[in-house]
Protein backbone atom coordinates (compact mmCIF):
# COMPACT_ATOMS: atom_id res chain seq x y z
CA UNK A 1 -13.61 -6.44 52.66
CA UNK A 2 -13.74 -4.24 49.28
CA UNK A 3 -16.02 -5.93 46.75
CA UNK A 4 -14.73 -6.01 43.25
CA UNK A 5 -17.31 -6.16 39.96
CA UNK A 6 -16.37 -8.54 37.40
CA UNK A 7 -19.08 -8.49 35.64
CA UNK A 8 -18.37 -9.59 31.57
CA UNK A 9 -19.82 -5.71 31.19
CA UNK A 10 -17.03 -4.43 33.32
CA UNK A 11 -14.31 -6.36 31.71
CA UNK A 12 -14.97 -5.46 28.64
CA UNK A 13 -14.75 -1.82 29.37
CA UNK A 14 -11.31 -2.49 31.06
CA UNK A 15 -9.88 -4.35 27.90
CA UNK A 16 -11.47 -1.30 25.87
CA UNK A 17 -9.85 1.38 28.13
CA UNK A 18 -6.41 -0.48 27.91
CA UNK A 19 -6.32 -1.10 24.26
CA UNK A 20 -6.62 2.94 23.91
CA UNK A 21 -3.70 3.26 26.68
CA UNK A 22 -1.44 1.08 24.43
CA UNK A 23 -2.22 2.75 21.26
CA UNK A 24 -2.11 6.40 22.72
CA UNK A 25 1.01 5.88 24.62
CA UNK A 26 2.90 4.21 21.34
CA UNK A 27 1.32 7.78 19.73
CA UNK A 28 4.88 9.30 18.29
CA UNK A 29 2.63 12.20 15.99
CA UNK A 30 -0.11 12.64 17.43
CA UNK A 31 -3.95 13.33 16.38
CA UNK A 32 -4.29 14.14 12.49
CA UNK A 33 -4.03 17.49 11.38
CA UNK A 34 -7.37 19.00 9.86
CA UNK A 35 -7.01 20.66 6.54
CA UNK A 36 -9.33 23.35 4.70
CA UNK A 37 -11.61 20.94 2.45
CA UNK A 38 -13.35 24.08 1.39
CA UNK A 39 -10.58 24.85 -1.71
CA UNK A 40 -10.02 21.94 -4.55
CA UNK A 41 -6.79 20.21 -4.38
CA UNK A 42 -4.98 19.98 -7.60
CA UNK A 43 -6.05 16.75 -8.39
CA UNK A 44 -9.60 17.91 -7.73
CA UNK A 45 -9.21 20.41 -10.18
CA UNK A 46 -7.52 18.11 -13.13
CA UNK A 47 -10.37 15.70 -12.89
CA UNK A 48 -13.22 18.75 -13.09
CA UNK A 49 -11.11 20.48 -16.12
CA UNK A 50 -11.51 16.62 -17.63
CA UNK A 51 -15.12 16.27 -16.60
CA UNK A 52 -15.15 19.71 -19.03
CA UNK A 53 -13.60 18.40 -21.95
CA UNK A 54 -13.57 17.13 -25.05
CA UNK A 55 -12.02 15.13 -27.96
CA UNK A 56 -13.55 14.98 -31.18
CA UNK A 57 -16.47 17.15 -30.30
CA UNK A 58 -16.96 14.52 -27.57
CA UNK A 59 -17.15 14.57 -24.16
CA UNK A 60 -14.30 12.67 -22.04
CA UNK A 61 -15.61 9.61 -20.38
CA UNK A 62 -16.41 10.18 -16.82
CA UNK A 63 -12.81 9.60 -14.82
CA UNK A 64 -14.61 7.46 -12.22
CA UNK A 65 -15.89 4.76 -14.96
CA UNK A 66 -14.82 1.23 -14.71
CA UNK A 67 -11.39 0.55 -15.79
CA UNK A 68 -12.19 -1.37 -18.76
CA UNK A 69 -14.57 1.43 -20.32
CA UNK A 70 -11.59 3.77 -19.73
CA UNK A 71 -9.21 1.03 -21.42
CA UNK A 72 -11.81 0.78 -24.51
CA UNK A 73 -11.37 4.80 -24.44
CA UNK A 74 -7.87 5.08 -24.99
CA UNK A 75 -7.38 2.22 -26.93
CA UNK A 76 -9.27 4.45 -29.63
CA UNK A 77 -7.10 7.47 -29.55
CA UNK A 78 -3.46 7.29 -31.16
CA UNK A 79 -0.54 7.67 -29.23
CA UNK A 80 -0.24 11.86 -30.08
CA UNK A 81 -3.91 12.13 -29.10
CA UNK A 82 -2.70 10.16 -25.81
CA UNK A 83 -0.20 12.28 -24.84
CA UNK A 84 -2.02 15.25 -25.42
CA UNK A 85 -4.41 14.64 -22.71
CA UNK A 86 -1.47 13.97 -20.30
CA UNK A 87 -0.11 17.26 -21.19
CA UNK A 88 -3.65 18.91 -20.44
CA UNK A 89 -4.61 16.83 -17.76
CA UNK A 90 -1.58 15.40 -15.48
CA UNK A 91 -3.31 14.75 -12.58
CA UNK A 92 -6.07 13.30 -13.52
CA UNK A 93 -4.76 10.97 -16.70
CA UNK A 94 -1.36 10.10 -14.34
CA UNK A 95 -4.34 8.60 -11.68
CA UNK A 96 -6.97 7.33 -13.85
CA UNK A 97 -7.21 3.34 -13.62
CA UNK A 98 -7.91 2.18 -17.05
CA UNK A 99 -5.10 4.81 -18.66
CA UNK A 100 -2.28 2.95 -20.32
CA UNK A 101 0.54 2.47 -17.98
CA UNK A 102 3.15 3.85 -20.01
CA UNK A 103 0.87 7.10 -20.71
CA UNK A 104 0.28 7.41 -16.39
CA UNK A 105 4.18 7.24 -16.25
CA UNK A 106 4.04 9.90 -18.43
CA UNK A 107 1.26 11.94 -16.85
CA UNK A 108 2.59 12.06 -13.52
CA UNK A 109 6.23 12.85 -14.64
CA UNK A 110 4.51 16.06 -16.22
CA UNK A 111 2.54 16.97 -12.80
CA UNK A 112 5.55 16.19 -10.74
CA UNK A 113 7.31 18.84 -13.20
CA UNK A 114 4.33 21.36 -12.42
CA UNK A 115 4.46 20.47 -8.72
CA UNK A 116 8.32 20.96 -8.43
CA UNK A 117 8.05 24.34 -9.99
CA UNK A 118 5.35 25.06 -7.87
CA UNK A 119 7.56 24.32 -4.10
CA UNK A 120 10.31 26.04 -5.71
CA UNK A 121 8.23 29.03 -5.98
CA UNK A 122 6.66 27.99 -1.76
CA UNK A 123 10.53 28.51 -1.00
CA UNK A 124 11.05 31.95 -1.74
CA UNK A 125 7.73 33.06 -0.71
CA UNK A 126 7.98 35.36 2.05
CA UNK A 127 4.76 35.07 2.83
CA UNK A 128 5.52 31.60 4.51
CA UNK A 129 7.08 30.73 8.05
CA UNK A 130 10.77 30.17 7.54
CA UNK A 131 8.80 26.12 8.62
CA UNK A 132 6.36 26.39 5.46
CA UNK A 133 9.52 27.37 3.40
CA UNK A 134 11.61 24.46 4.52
CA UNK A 135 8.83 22.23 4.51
CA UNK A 136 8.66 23.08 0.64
CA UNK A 137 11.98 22.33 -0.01
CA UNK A 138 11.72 19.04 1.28
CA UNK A 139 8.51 18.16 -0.75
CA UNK A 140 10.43 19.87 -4.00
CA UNK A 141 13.39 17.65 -3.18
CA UNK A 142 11.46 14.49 -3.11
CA UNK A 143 9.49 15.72 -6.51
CA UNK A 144 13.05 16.07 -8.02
CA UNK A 145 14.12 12.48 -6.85
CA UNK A 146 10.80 11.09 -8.13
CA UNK A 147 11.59 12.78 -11.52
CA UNK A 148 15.29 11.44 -11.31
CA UNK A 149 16.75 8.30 -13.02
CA UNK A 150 13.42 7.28 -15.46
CA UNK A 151 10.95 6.20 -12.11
CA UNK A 152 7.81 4.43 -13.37
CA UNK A 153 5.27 6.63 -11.16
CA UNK A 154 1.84 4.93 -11.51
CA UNK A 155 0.00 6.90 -8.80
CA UNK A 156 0.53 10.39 -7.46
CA UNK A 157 -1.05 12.88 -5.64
CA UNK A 158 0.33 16.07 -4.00
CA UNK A 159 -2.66 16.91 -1.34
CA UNK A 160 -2.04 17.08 2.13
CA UNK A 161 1.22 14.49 3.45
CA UNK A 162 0.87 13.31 -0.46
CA UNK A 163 -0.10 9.71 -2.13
CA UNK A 164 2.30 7.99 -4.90
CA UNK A 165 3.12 4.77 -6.30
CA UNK A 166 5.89 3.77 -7.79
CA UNK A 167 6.61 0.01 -10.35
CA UNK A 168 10.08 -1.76 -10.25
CA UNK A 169 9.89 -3.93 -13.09
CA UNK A 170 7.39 -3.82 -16.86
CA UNK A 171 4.26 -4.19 -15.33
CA UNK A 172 3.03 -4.93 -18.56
CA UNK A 173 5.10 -7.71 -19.26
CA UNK A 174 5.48 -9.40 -15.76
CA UNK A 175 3.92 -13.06 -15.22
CA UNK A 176 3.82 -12.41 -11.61
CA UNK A 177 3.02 -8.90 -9.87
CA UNK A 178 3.79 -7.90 -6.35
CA UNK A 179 2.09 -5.16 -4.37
CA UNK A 180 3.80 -3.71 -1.13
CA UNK A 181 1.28 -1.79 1.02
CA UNK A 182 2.78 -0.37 3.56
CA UNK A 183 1.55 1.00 7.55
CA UNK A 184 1.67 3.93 9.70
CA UNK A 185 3.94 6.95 8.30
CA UNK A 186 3.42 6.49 5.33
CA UNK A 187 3.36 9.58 3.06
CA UNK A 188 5.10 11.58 0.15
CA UNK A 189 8.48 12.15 2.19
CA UNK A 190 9.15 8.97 4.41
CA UNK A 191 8.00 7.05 0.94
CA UNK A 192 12.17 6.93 0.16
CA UNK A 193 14.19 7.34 3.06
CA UNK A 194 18.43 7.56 3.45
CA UNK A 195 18.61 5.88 6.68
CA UNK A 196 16.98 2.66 7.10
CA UNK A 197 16.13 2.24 3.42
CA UNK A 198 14.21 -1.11 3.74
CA UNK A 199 11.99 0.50 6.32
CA UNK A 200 10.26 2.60 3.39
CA UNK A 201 8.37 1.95 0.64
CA UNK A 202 10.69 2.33 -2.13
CA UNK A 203 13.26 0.09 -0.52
CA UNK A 204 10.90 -2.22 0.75
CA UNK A 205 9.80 -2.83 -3.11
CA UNK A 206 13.73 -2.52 -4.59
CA UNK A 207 14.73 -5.38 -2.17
CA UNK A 208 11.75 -7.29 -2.89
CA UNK A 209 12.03 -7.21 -7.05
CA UNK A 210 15.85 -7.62 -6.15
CA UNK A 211 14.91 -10.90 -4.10
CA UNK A 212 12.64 -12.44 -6.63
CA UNK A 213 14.89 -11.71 -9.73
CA UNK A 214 16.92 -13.80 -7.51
CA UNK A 215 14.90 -16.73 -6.57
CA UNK A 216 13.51 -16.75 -10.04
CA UNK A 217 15.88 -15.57 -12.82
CA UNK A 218 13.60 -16.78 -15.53
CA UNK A 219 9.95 -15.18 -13.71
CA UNK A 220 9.92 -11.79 -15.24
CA UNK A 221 8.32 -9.96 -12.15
CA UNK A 222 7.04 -5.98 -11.47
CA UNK A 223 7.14 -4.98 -7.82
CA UNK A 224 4.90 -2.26 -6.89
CA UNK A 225 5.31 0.11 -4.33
CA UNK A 226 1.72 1.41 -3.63
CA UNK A 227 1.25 4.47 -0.84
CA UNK A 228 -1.65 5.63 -2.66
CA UNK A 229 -3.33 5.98 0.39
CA UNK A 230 -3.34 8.35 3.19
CA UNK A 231 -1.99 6.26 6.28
CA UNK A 232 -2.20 7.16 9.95
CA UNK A 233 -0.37 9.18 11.51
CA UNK A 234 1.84 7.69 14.33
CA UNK A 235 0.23 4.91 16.49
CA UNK A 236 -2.47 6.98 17.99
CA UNK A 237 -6.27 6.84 17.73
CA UNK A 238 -6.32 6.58 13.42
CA UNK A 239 -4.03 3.68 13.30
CA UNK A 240 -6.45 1.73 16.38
CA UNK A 241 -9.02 1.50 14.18
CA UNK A 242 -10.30 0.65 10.50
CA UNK A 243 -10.99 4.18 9.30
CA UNK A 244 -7.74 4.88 7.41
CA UNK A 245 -7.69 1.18 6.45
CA UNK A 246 -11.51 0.94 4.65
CA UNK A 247 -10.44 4.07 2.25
CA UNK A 248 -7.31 2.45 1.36
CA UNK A 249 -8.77 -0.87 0.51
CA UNK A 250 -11.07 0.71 -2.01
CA UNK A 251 -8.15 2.23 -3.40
CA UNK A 252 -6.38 -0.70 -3.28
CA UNK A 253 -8.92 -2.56 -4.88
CA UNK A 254 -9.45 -0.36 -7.85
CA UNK A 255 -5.29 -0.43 -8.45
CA UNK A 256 -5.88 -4.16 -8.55
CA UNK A 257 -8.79 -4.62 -10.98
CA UNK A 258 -7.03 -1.53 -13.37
CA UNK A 259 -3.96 -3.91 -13.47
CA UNK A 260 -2.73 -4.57 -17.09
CA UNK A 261 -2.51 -8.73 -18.05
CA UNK A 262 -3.98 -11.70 -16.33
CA UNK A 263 -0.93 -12.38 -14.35
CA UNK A 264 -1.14 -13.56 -10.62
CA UNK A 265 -0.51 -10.89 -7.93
CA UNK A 266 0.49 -11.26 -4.36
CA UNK A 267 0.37 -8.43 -1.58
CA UNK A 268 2.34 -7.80 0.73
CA UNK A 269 0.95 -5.96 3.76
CA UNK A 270 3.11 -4.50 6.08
CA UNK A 271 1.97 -3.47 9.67
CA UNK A 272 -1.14 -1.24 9.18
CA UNK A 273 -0.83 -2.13 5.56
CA UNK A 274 -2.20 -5.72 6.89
CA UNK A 275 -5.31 -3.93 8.20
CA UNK A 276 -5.68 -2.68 4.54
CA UNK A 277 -5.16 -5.76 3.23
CA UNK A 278 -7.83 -7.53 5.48
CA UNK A 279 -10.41 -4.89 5.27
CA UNK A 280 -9.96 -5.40 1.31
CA UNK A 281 -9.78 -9.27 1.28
CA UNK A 282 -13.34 -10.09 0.43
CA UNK A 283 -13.63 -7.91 -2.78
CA UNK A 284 -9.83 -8.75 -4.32
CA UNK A 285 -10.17 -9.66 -8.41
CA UNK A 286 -9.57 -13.39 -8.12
CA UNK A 287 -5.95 -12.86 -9.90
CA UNK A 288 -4.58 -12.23 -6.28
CA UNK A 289 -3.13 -15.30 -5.48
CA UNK A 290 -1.58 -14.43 -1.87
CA UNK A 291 -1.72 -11.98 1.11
CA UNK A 292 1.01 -12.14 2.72
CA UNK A 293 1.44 -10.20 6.32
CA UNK A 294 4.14 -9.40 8.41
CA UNK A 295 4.21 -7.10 12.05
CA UNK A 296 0.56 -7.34 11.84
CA UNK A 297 -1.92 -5.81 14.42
CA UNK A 298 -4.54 -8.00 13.08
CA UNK A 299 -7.02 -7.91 9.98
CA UNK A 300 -10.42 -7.02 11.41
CA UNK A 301 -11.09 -10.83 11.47
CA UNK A 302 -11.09 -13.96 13.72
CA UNK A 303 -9.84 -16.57 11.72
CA UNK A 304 -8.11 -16.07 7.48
CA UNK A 305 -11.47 -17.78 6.61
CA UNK A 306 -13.79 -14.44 7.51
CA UNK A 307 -11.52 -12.82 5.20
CA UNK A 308 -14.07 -14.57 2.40
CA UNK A 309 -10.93 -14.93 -0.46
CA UNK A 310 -9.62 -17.61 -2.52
CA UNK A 311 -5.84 -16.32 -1.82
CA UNK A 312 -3.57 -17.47 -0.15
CA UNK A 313 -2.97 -16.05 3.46
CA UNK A 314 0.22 -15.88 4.83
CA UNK A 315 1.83 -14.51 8.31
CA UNK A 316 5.08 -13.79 9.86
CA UNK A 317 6.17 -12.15 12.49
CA UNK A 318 10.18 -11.73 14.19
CA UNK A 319 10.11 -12.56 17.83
CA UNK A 320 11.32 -9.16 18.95
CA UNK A 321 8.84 -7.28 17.11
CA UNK A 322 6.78 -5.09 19.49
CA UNK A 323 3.99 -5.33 17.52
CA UNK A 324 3.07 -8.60 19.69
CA UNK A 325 2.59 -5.89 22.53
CA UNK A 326 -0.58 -4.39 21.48
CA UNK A 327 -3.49 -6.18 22.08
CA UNK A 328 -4.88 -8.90 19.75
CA UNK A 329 -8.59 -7.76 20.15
CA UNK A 330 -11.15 -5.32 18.59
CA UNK A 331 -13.73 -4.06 21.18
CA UNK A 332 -15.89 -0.90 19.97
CA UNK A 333 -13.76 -0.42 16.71
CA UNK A 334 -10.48 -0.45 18.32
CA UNK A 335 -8.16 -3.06 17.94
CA UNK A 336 -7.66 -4.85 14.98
CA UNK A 337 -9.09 -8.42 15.80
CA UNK A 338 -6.72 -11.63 16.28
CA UNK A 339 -3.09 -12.60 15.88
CA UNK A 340 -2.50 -13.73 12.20
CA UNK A 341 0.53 -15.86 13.75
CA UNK A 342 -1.89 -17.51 15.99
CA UNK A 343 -2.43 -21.14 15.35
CA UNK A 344 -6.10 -20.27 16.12
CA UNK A 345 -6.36 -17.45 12.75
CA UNK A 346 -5.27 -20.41 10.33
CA UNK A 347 -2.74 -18.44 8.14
CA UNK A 348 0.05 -20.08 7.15
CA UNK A 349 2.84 -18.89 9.45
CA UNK A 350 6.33 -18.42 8.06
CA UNK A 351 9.88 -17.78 9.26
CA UNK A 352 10.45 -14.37 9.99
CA UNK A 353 14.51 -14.91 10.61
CA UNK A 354 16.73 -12.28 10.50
CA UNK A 355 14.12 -9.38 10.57
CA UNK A 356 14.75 -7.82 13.91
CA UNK A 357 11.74 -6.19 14.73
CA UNK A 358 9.18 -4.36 13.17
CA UNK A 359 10.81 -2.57 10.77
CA UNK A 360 13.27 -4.95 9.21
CA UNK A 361 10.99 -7.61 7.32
CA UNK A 362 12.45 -6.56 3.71
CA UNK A 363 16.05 -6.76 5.03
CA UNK A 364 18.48 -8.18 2.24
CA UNK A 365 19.59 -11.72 3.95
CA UNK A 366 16.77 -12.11 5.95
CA UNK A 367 14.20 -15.18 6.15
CA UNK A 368 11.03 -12.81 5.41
CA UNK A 369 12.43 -11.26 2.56
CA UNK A 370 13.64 -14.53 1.10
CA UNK A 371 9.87 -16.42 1.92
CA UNK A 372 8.57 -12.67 0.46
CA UNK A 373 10.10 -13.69 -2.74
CA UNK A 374 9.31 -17.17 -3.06
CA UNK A 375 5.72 -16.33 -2.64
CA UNK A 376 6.18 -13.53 -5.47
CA UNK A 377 7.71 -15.87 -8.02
CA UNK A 378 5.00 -18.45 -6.87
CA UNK A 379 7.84 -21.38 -5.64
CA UNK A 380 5.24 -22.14 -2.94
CA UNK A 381 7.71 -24.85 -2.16
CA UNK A 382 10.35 -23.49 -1.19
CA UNK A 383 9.24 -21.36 1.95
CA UNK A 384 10.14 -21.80 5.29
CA UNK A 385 7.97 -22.03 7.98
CA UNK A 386 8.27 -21.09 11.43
CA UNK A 387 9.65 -23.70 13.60
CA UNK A 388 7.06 -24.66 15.11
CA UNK A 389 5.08 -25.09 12.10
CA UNK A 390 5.60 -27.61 9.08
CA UNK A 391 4.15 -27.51 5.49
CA UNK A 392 3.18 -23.79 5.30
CA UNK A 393 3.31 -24.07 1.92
CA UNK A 394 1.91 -27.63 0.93
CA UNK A 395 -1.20 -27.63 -1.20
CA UNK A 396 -0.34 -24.71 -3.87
CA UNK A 397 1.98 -24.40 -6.53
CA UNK A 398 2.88 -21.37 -9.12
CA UNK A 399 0.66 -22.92 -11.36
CA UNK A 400 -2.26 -23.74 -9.90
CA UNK A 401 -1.76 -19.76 -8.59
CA UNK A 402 -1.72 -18.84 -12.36
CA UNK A 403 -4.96 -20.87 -12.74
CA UNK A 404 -6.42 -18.28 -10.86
CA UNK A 405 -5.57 -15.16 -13.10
């Protein structure tokens, strides 16, 4: 008779080896590509030419101070001395946290000019692959749609697949801001997409803002569409563990604590996103009032309370989302900890209705986008839980959420 070892040593390395299987055989794009880090990218060399300045026969301050010491700056130059550093400095103003938002709108439309002009050139240079030249007219395309129709661009960056954000709404009016961080995929040309709008970030924030002007005519809201971050690439390796997710949560974090007002914010963290979101948890500004999660492969946590915030923590998930498929564990940094549906992680669990799998949470006419909204416009009340859970939202209200701001 064949003896078998189950050992607690042995099983772990079996739940360790089939965690990777998942992940690698849901891989759609593979390991990510390495770049040359040896030559500056442009916004590299924005923030050194700013690091060289001056105003006044002053140095700039340097672009990495806090956010208030660069408020403090600008709010001592006037508004031509403002937009003279966005002319000289794109990048780096259009990316600074601190900068007024108006004069980042401003910046980045400028370095999306400079960036267009620049593909355009890519696409006629027969130097390139006839690939590189039509993988430069799709980047010069998207740079002309983000220049289109007066977009508020509050983040961009061209390196590599490309970071930008993107506000629906005045962001410095709003009394309630949402965030939408979104997962695997994400980069400067799946940030809009054609087909399946709702499954990309700039639909997923429209429908949102769309939702809570809605459920709230009288809440003046600004939605934020934030991929200023570089997300994996496919479900391999990168998106099985925290790497990707503890860069973006210091980015996230520093969006955050650069926003304009006092008004509550709530985050809504989409797949990977909600790995972003957890990782981040512990150091959000107290003015985030929710995280809310849907299609999530877990936070790096055991229970909400290891997330160490005072927001709220929400989870949904729609019953044929494969996402339930990959293993609710985290054994030698893969995996992404437990189920934030589980009755065990403590969340509280909404309805997910309507969504039809992983991609369809922000869905005009669905459950999630409705709850999504609700929790944006702080009407805490009128969620709806999952069915088999009652009073997901007892115990806050939009103004004790303001309280917090």
């Amino acid at each position: 008779m064949t003896s078998f070892d189950t050992s607690p040593q042995l099983n772990v390395w079996r739940a360790l080896l089939a965690l990777a299987v998942v992940f690698v055989m849901l891989a759609t794009t593979g390991w990510t590509a390495l770049r040359n880090h040896g030559v500056k990218s442009p916004l590299q060399a924005s923030l050194s030419s700013w690091e060289h300045g001056r105003i006044h026969g002053h140095h700039l301050p340097d672009p990495d101070a806090s956010p208030a010491r660069l408020s403090r700056f600008f709010a001592t130059l006037t508004a031509q001395e403002g937009a003279a550093l966005a002319r000289r400095y794109p990048l780096a103003v259009g990316n600074m946290n601190g900068a007024p938002v108006a004069l980042r709108y401003r910046a980045n439309h400028l370095a999306l000019q400079q960036q267009r002009r620049a593909e355009l050139r890519r696409m006629h240079d027969s130097r390139l692959s006839p690939v590189g030249q039509q993988e430069a007219g799709r980047r010069m395309h998207r740079y002309e749609s983000l220049l289109s129709g007066g977009r508020q661009i509050l983040a961009f960056d061209p390196d590599g697949t490309g970071r930008v954000a993107e506000v629906f709404g005045d962001l410095q009016k709003a009394r309630r801001v949402s965030v939408v961080v979104p997962g695997v995929d994400t980069d400067l040309l799946t940030f809009q997409k054609t087909y399946r709008p709702y499954s990309a970030p700039v639909g997923m924030a429209k429908s949102l803002y769309a939702a809570e002007q809605d459920a709230s005519p009288a809440t003046r809201t600004a939605v934020i569409a934030w991929a200023d971050y570089t997300a994996p690439a496919g479900l391999g390796i990168d998106s099985a563990t925290a790497m990707r997710a503890q860069d973006g949560a210091v980015r996230l974090n520093a969006l955050l604590r650069a926003l304009p007002g006092r008004a509550p914010v709530s985050l809504f963290c989409h797949s990977y996103g909600s790995v972003v979101c957890g990782v981040a948890a512990h150091a959000l500004p107290r003015r985030v009032a929710d995280i809310a999660v849907a299609g999530s492969p877990g936070m790096r946590v055991r229970r909400a309370a290891g997330l160490h915030t005072s927001a709220a923590v929400w989870a949904m998930r729609d019953s044929t989302d494969w996402i339930q498929d990959v293993p609710y564990m985290e054994v030698g940094g893969l995996g992404h900890g437990a189920d934030p549906v589980s009755s065990a992680f403590g969340a509280r669990v909404l309805s997910a209705a309507g969504a039809k799998g992983h991609a369809g949470y922000f869905e005009p006419g669905t459950a999630s986008l409705l709850n999504f909204a609700e929790i944006g416009v702080g009407a805490y009340r009128s969620v709806v839980c999952a069915r088999e859970v009652r009073g997901c939202g007892s115990g806050l209200s939009g103004a004790a959420a303001a309280g917090r701001a």
